[in-house]
C-alpha atoms as a PDB file:
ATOM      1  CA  UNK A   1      20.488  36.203   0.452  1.00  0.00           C
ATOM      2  CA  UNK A   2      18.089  37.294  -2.202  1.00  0.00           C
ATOM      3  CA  UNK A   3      14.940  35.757  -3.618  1.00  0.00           C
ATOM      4  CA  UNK A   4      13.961  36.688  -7.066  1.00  0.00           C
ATOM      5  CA  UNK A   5      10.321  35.372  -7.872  1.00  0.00           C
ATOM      6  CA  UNK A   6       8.086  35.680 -10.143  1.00  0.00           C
ATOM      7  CA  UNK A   7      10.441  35.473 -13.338  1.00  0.00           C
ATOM      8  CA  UNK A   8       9.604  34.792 -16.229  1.00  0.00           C
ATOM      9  CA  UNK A   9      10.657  31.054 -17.548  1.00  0.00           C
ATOM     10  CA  UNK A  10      11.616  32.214 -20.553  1.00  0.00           C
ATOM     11  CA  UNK A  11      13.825  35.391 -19.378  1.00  0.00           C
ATOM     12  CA  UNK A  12      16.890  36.570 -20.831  1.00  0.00           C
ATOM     13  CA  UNK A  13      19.352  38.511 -19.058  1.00  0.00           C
ATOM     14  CA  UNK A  14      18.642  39.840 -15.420  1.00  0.00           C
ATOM     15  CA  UNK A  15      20.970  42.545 -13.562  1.00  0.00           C
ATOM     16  CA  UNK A  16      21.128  43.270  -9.907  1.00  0.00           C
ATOM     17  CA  UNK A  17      22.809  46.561  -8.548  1.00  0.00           C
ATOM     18  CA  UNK A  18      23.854  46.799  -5.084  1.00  0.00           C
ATOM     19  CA  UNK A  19      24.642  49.762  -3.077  1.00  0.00           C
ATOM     20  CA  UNK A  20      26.260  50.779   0.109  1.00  0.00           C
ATOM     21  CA  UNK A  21      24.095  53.090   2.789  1.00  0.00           C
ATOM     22  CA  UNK A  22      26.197  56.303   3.356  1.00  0.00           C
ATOM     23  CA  UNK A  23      25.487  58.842   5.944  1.00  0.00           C
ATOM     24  CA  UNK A  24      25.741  61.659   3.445  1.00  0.00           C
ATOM     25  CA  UNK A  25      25.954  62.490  -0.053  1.00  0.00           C
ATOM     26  CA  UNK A  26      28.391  60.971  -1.930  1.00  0.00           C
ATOM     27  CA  UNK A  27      29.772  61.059  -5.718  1.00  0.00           C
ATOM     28  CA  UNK A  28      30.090  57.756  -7.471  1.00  0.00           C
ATOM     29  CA  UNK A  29      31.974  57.090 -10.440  1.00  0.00           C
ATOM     30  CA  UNK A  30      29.605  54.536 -11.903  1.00  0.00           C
ATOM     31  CA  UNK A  31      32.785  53.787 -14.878  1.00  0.00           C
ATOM     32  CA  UNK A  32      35.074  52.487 -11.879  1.00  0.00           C
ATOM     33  CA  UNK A  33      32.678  50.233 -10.273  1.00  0.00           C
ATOM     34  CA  UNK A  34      30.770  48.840 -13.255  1.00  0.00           C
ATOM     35  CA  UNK A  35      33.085  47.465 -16.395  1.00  0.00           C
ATOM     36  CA  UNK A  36      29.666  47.219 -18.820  1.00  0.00           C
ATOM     37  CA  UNK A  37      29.682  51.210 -18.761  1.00  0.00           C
ATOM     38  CA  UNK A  38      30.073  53.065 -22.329  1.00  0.00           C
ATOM     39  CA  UNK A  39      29.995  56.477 -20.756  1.00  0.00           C
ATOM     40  CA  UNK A  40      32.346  58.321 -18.685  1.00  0.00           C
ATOM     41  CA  UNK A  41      29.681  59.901 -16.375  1.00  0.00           C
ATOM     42  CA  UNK A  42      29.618  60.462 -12.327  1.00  0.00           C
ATOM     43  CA  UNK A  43      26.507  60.742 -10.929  1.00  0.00           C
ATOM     44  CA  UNK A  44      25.328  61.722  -7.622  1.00  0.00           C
ATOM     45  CA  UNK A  45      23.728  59.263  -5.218  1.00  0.00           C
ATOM     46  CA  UNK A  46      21.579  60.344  -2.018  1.00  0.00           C
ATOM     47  CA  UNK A  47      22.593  58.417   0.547  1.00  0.00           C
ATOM     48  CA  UNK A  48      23.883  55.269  -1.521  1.00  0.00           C
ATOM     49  CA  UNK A  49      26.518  54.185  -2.630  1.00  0.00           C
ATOM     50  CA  UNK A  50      26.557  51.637  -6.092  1.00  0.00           C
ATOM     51  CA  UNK A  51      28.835  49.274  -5.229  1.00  0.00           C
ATOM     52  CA  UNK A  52      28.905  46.905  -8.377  1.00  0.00           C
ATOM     53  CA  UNK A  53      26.333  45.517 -10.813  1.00  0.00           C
ATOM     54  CA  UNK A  54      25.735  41.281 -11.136  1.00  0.00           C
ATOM     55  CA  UNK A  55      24.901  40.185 -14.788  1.00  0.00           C
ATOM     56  CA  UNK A  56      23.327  36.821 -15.720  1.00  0.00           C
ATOM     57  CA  UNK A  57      21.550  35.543 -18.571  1.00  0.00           C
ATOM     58  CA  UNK A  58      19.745  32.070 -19.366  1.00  0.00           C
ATOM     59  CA  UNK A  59      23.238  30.814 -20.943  1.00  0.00           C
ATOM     60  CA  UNK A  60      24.994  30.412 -17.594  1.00  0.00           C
ATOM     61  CA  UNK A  61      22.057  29.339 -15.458  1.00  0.00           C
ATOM     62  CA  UNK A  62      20.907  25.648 -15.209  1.00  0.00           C
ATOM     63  CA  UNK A  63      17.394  25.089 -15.543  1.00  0.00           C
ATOM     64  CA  UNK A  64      15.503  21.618 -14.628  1.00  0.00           C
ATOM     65  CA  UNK A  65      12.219  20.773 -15.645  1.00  0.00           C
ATOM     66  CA  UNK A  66       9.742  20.459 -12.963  1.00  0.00           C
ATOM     67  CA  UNK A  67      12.097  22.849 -10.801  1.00  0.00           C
ATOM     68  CA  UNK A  68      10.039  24.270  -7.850  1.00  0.00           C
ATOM     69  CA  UNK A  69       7.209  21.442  -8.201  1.00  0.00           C
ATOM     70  CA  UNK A  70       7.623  18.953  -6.407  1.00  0.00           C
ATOM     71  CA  UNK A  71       5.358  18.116  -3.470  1.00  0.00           C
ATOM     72  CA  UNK A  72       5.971  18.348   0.528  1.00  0.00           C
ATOM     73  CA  UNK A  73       6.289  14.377   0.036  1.00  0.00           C
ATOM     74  CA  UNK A  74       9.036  13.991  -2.198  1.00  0.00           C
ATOM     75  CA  UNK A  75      11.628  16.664  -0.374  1.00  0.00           C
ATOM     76  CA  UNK A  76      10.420  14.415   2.613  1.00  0.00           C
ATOM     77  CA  UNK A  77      11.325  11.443   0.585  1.00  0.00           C
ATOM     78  CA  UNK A  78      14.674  13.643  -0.397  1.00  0.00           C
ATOM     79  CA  UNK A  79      15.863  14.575   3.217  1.00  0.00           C
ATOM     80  CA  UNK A  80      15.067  11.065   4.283  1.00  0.00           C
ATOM     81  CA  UNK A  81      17.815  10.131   1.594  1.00  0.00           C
ATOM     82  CA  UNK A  82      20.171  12.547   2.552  1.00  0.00           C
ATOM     83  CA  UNK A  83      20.196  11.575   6.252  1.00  0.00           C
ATOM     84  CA  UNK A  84      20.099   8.092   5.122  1.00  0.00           C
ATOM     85  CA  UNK A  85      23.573   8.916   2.797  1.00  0.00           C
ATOM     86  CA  UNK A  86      24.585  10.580   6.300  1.00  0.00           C
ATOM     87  CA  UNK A  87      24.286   7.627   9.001  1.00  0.00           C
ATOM     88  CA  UNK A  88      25.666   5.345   6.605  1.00  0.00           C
ATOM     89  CA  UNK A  89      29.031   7.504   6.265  1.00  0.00           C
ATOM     90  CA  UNK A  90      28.922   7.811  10.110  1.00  0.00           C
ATOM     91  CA  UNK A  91      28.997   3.972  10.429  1.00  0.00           C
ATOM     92  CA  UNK A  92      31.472   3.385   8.030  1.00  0.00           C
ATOM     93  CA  UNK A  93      33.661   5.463   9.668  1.00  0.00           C
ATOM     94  CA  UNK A  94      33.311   4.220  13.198  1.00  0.00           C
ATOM     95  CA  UNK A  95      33.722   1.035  11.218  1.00  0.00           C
ATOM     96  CA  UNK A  96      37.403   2.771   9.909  1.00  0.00           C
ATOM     97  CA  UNK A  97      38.025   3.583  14.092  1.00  0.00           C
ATOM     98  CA  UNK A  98      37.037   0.294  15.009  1.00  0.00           C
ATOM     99  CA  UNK A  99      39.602  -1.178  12.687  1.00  0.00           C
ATOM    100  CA  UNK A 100      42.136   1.167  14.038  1.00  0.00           C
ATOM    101  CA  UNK A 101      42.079   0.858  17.655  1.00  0.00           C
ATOM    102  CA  UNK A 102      41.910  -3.020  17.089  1.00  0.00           C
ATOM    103  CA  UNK A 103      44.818  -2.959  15.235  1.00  0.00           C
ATOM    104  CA  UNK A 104      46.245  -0.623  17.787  1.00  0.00           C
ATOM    105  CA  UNK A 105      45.080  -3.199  20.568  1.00  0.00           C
ATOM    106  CA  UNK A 106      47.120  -5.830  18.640  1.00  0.00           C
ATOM    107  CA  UNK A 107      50.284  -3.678  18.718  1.00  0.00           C
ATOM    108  CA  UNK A 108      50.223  -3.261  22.275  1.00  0.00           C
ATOM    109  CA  UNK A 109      49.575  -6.592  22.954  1.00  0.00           C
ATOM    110  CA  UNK A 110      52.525  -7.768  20.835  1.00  0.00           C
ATOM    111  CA  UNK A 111      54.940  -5.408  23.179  1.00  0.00           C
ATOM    112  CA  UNK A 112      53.361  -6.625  26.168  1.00  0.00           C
ATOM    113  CA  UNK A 113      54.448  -9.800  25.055  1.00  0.00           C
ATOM    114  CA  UNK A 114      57.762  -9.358  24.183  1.00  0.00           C
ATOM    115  CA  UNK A 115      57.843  -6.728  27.405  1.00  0.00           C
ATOM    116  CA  UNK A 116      56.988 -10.049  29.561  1.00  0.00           C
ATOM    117  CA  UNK A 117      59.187 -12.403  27.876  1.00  0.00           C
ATOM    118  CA  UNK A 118      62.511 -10.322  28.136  1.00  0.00           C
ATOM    119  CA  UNK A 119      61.553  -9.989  31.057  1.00  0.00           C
ATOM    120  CA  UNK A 120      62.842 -13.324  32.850  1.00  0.00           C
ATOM    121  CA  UNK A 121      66.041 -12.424  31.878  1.00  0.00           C
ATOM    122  CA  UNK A 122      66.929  -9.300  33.341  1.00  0.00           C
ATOM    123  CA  UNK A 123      68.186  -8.464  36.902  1.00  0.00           C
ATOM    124  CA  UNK A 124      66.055  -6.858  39.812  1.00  0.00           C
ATOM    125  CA  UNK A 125      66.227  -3.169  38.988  1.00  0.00           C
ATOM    126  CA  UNK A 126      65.149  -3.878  34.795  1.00  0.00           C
ATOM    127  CA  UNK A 127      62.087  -6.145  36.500  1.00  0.00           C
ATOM    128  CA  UNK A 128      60.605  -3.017  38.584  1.00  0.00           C
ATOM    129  CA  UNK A 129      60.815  -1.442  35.123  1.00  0.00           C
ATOM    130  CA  UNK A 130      59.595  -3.208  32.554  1.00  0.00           C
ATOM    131  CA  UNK A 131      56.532  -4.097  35.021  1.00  0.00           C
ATOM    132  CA  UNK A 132      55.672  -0.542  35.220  1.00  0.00           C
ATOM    133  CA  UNK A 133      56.032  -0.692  31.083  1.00  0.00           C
ATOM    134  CA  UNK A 134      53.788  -3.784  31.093  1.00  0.00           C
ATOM    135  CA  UNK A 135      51.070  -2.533  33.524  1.00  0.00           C
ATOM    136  CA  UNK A 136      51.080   1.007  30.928  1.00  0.00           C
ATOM    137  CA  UNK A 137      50.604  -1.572  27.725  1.00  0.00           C
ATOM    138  CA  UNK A 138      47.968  -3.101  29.728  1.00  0.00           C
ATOM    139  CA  UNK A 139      45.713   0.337  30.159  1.00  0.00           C
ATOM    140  CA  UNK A 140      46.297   1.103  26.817  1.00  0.00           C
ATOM    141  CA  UNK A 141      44.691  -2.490  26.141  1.00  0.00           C
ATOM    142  CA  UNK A 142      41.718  -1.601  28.442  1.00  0.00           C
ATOM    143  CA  UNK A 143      41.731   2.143  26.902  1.00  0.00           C
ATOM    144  CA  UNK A 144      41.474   0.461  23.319  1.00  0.00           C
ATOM    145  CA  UNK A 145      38.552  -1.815  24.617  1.00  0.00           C
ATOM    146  CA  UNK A 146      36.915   0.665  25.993  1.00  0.00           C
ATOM    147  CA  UNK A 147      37.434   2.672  22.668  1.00  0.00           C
ATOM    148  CA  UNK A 148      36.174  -0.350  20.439  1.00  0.00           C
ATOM    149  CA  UNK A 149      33.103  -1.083  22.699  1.00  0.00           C
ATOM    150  CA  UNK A 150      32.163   2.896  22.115  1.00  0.00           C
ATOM    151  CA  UNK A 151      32.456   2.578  18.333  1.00  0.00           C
ATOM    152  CA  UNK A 152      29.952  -0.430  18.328  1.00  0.00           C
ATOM    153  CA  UNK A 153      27.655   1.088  20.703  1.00  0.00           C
ATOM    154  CA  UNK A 154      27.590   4.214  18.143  1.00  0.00           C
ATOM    155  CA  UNK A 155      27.328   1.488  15.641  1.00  0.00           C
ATOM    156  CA  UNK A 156      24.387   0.004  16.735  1.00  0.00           C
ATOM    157  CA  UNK A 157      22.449   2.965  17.841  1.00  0.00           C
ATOM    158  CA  UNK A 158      23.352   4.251  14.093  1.00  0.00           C
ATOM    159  CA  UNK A 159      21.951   0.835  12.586  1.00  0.00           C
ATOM    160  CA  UNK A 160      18.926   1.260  14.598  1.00  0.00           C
ATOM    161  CA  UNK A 161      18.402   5.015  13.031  1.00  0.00           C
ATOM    162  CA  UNK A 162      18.801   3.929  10.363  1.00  0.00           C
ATOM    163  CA  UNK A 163      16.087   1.406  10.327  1.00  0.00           C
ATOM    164  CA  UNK A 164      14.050   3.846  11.443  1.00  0.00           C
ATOM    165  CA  UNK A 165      14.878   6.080   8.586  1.00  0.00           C
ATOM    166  CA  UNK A 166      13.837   3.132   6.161  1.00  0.00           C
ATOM    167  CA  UNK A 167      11.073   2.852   7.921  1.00  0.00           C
ATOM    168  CA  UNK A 168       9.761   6.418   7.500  1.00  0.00           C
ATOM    169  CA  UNK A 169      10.763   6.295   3.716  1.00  0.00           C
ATOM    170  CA  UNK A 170       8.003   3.539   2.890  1.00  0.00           C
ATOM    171  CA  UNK A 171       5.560   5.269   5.181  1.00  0.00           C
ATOM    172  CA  UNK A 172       6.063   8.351   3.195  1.00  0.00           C
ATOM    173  CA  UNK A 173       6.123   6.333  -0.324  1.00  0.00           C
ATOM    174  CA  UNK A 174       2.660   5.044   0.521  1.00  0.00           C
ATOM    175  CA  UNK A 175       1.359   8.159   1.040  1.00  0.00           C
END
Protein backbone atom coordinates (compact mmCIF):
# COMPACT_ATOMS: atom_id res chain seq x y z
CA UNK A 1 0.00 0.00 0.00
CA UNK A 2 1.04 3.54 -0.61
CA UNK A 3 0.02 6.83 0.95
CA UNK A 4 0.41 9.90 -1.08
CA UNK A 5 -0.15 13.11 1.15
CA UNK A 6 0.19 16.29 0.95
CA UNK A 7 -1.23 16.81 -2.73
CA UNK A 8 -2.29 19.44 -3.96
CA UNK A 9 -6.36 19.68 -4.39
CA UNK A 10 -6.11 21.05 -7.45
CA UNK A 11 -3.37 18.56 -9.08
CA UNK A 12 -3.27 17.33 -12.45
CA UNK A 13 -1.64 14.28 -13.44
CA UNK A 14 0.55 12.24 -10.88
CA UNK A 15 2.97 9.21 -11.97
CA UNK A 16 4.38 6.54 -9.78
CA UNK A 17 7.40 4.31 -10.97
CA UNK A 18 8.11 1.15 -9.34
CA UNK A 19 11.16 -0.88 -9.40
CA UNK A 20 12.41 -4.28 -8.57
CA UNK A 21 15.67 -4.64 -6.04
CA UNK A 22 18.35 -6.62 -8.03
CA UNK A 23 21.47 -7.97 -6.57
CA UNK A 24 23.56 -6.49 -9.35
CA UNK A 25 23.56 -4.24 -12.16
CA UNK A 26 21.16 -4.66 -14.57
CA UNK A 27 20.12 -3.03 -18.11
CA UNK A 28 16.54 -1.96 -18.49
CA UNK A 29 14.85 -1.25 -21.56
CA UNK A 30 12.67 1.54 -20.22
CA UNK A 31 10.59 1.33 -24.11
CA UNK A 32 9.45 -2.37 -23.13
CA UNK A 33 8.21 -1.70 -19.75
CA UNK A 34 6.71 1.78 -20.13
CA UNK A 35 4.20 2.32 -23.37
CA UNK A 36 4.26 6.47 -22.74
CA UNK A 37 8.06 6.32 -23.96
CA UNK A 38 8.98 8.46 -27.26
CA UNK A 39 12.57 7.34 -27.19
CA UNK A 40 14.20 4.17 -27.88
CA UNK A 41 16.81 4.45 -25.04
CA UNK A 42 18.21 1.68 -22.38
CA UNK A 43 19.49 2.94 -19.47
CA UNK A 44 21.39 1.48 -16.73
CA UNK A 45 19.94 1.02 -13.26
CA UNK A 46 22.14 0.33 -9.99
CA UNK A 47 20.61 -2.13 -8.27
CA UNK A 48 16.89 -1.55 -9.56
CA UNK A 49 15.01 -2.65 -11.70
CA UNK A 50 11.85 -0.22 -13.31
CA UNK A 51 9.26 -2.40 -13.46
CA UNK A 52 6.33 -0.21 -14.94
CA UNK A 53 5.11 3.36 -14.51
CA UNK A 54 1.16 4.12 -13.01
CA UNK A 55 -0.45 7.28 -14.64
CA UNK A 56 -3.47 9.14 -13.20
CA UNK A 57 -4.87 12.43 -13.61
CA UNK A 58 -7.91 14.37 -11.89
CA UNK A 59 -10.25 12.98 -14.86
CA UNK A 60 -10.34 9.40 -13.57
CA UNK A 61 -10.22 10.06 -9.85
CA UNK A 62 -13.40 10.81 -7.77
CA UNK A 63 -13.18 13.59 -5.53
CA UNK A 64 -15.84 14.40 -2.58
CA UNK A 65 -16.09 17.49 -0.87
CA UNK A 66 -15.24 17.43 2.70
CA UNK A 67 -13.07 14.17 1.90
CA UNK A 68 -10.62 13.58 4.83
CA UNK A 69 -12.72 15.93 7.33
CA UNK A 70 -14.80 14.45 9.07
CA UNK A 71 -14.45 14.07 12.84
CA UNK A 72 -13.53 10.85 15.13
CA UNK A 73 -17.48 11.06 15.82
CA UNK A 74 -18.96 10.64 12.61
CA UNK A 75 -16.64 7.44 11.34
CA UNK A 76 -17.87 6.30 14.89
CA UNK A 77 -21.33 7.12 13.84
CA UNK A 78 -20.23 5.34 10.28
CA UNK A 79 -18.87 1.95 11.71
CA UNK A 80 -21.79 1.87 14.06
CA UNK A 81 -23.88 1.78 10.71
CA UNK A 82 -21.94 -0.64 9.08
CA UNK A 83 -22.09 -3.20 11.91
CA UNK A 84 -25.61 -2.26 12.29
CA UNK A 85 -26.13 -3.17 8.16
CA UNK A 86 -24.06 -6.37 9.40
CA UNK A 87 -26.22 -7.95 12.38
CA UNK A 88 -29.21 -7.23 10.54
CA UNK A 89 -28.02 -9.48 7.44
CA UNK A 90 -26.90 -12.07 10.06
CA UNK A 91 -30.50 -12.25 11.44
CA UNK A 92 -32.14 -12.35 8.35
CA UNK A 93 -30.33 -15.12 7.40
CA UNK A 94 -30.69 -17.28 10.46
CA UNK A 95 -34.22 -16.13 9.82
CA UNK A 96 -33.71 -17.92 5.97
CA UNK A 97 -32.21 -21.28 8.20
CA UNK A 98 -34.91 -21.12 10.50
CA UNK A 99 -37.40 -21.33 7.69
CA UNK A 100 -35.48 -24.15 6.23
CA UNK A 101 -35.00 -26.60 8.86
CA UNK A 102 -38.76 -25.99 9.80
CA UNK A 103 -39.77 -26.81 6.60
CA UNK A 104 -37.36 -29.66 6.70
CA UNK A 105 -38.94 -30.69 10.19
CA UNK A 106 -42.32 -30.75 8.35
CA UNK A 107 -41.01 -33.14 5.66
CA UNK A 108 -39.85 -35.57 8.03
CA UNK A 109 -42.72 -35.49 9.96
CA UNK A 110 -44.97 -36.12 6.94
CA UNK A 111 -42.80 -39.55 6.25
CA UNK A 112 -42.96 -40.45 9.72
CA UNK A 113 -46.46 -40.38 9.24
CA UNK A 114 -47.00 -42.18 6.34
CA UNK A 115 -43.85 -44.53 7.68
CA UNK A 116 -46.35 -45.33 10.77
CA UNK A 117 -49.45 -45.69 8.91
CA UNK A 118 -48.20 -48.31 6.27
CA UNK A 119 -47.05 -49.66 8.80
CA UNK A 120 -50.14 -51.74 10.24
CA UNK A 121 -50.24 -53.40 7.20
CA UNK A 122 -47.18 -55.13 6.65
CA UNK A 123 -45.93 -58.52 8.03
CA UNK A 124 -43.30 -59.04 10.92
CA UNK A 125 -40.01 -58.69 9.08
CA UNK A 126 -41.31 -54.99 7.12
CA UNK A 127 -42.38 -53.91 11.00
CA UNK A 128 -38.63 -54.36 12.43
CA UNK A 129 -37.91 -52.15 9.41
CA UNK A 130 -39.84 -49.45 8.98
CA UNK A 131 -39.45 -48.93 12.96
CA UNK A 132 -35.83 -48.54 12.55
CA UNK A 133 -36.92 -45.93 9.51
CA UNK A 134 -39.33 -44.24 11.95
CA UNK A 135 -37.00 -44.00 15.01
CA UNK A 136 -34.18 -42.29 12.10
CA UNK A 137 -37.19 -39.67 11.01
CA UNK A 138 -37.61 -39.12 14.59
CA UNK A 139 -33.72 -37.88 15.28
CA UNK A 140 -33.83 -36.00 12.35
CA UNK A 141 -37.01 -34.28 14.06
CA UNK A 142 -34.99 -33.76 17.31
CA UNK A 143 -31.76 -32.79 15.06
CA UNK A 144 -34.05 -30.08 13.29
CA UNK A 145 -35.25 -28.82 16.80
CA UNK A 146 -32.22 -28.66 18.04
CA UNK A 147 -31.14 -26.78 14.78
CA UNK A 148 -34.18 -24.25 15.01
CA UNK A 149 -33.68 -23.58 18.81
CA UNK A 150 -29.81 -22.60 17.77
CA UNK A 151 -30.97 -20.18 15.07
CA UNK A 152 -33.24 -18.30 17.64
CA UNK A 153 -30.76 -18.33 20.31
CA UNK A 154 -28.32 -16.59 17.60
CA UNK A 155 -31.37 -14.60 16.90
CA UNK A 156 -31.86 -13.20 20.04
CA UNK A 157 -28.36 -12.64 21.14
CA UNK A 158 -28.14 -10.73 17.56
CA UNK A 159 -31.37 -8.59 18.51
CA UNK A 160 -29.83 -7.81 21.74
CA UNK A 161 -26.48 -6.44 19.82
CA UNK A 162 -28.16 -4.85 18.06
CA UNK A 163 -29.93 -2.81 20.60
CA UNK A 164 -26.90 -2.18 21.93
CA UNK A 165 -25.57 -0.85 18.72
CA UNK A 166 -28.63 1.65 18.65
CA UNK A 167 -27.88 2.43 21.76
CA UNK A 168 -24.28 3.58 21.20
CA UNK A 169 -25.43 5.49 17.98
CA UNK A 170 -27.57 8.11 20.07
CA UNK A 171 -24.87 8.24 22.70
CA UNK A 172 -22.48 9.18 20.04
CA UNK A 173 -25.15 11.63 18.21
CA UNK A 174 -25.38 13.57 21.45
CA UNK A 175 -22.01 14.07 21.68
Amino acid sequence: MVRISDLSPNWEALAFDLYQENDEKETVNVDDVTSDSETDSTEEIDAHALITTLYSDQRKTKSEEGKGTKSKQEYALLVNDLEKQFVKKKMKNYEQAITVEAKHKRQTQQEMNELQRDMKYQVQEGKADTESKITMEKEAIQSSDASIQLYKDEQKSLQEKLQKLNEKQQDLAMK
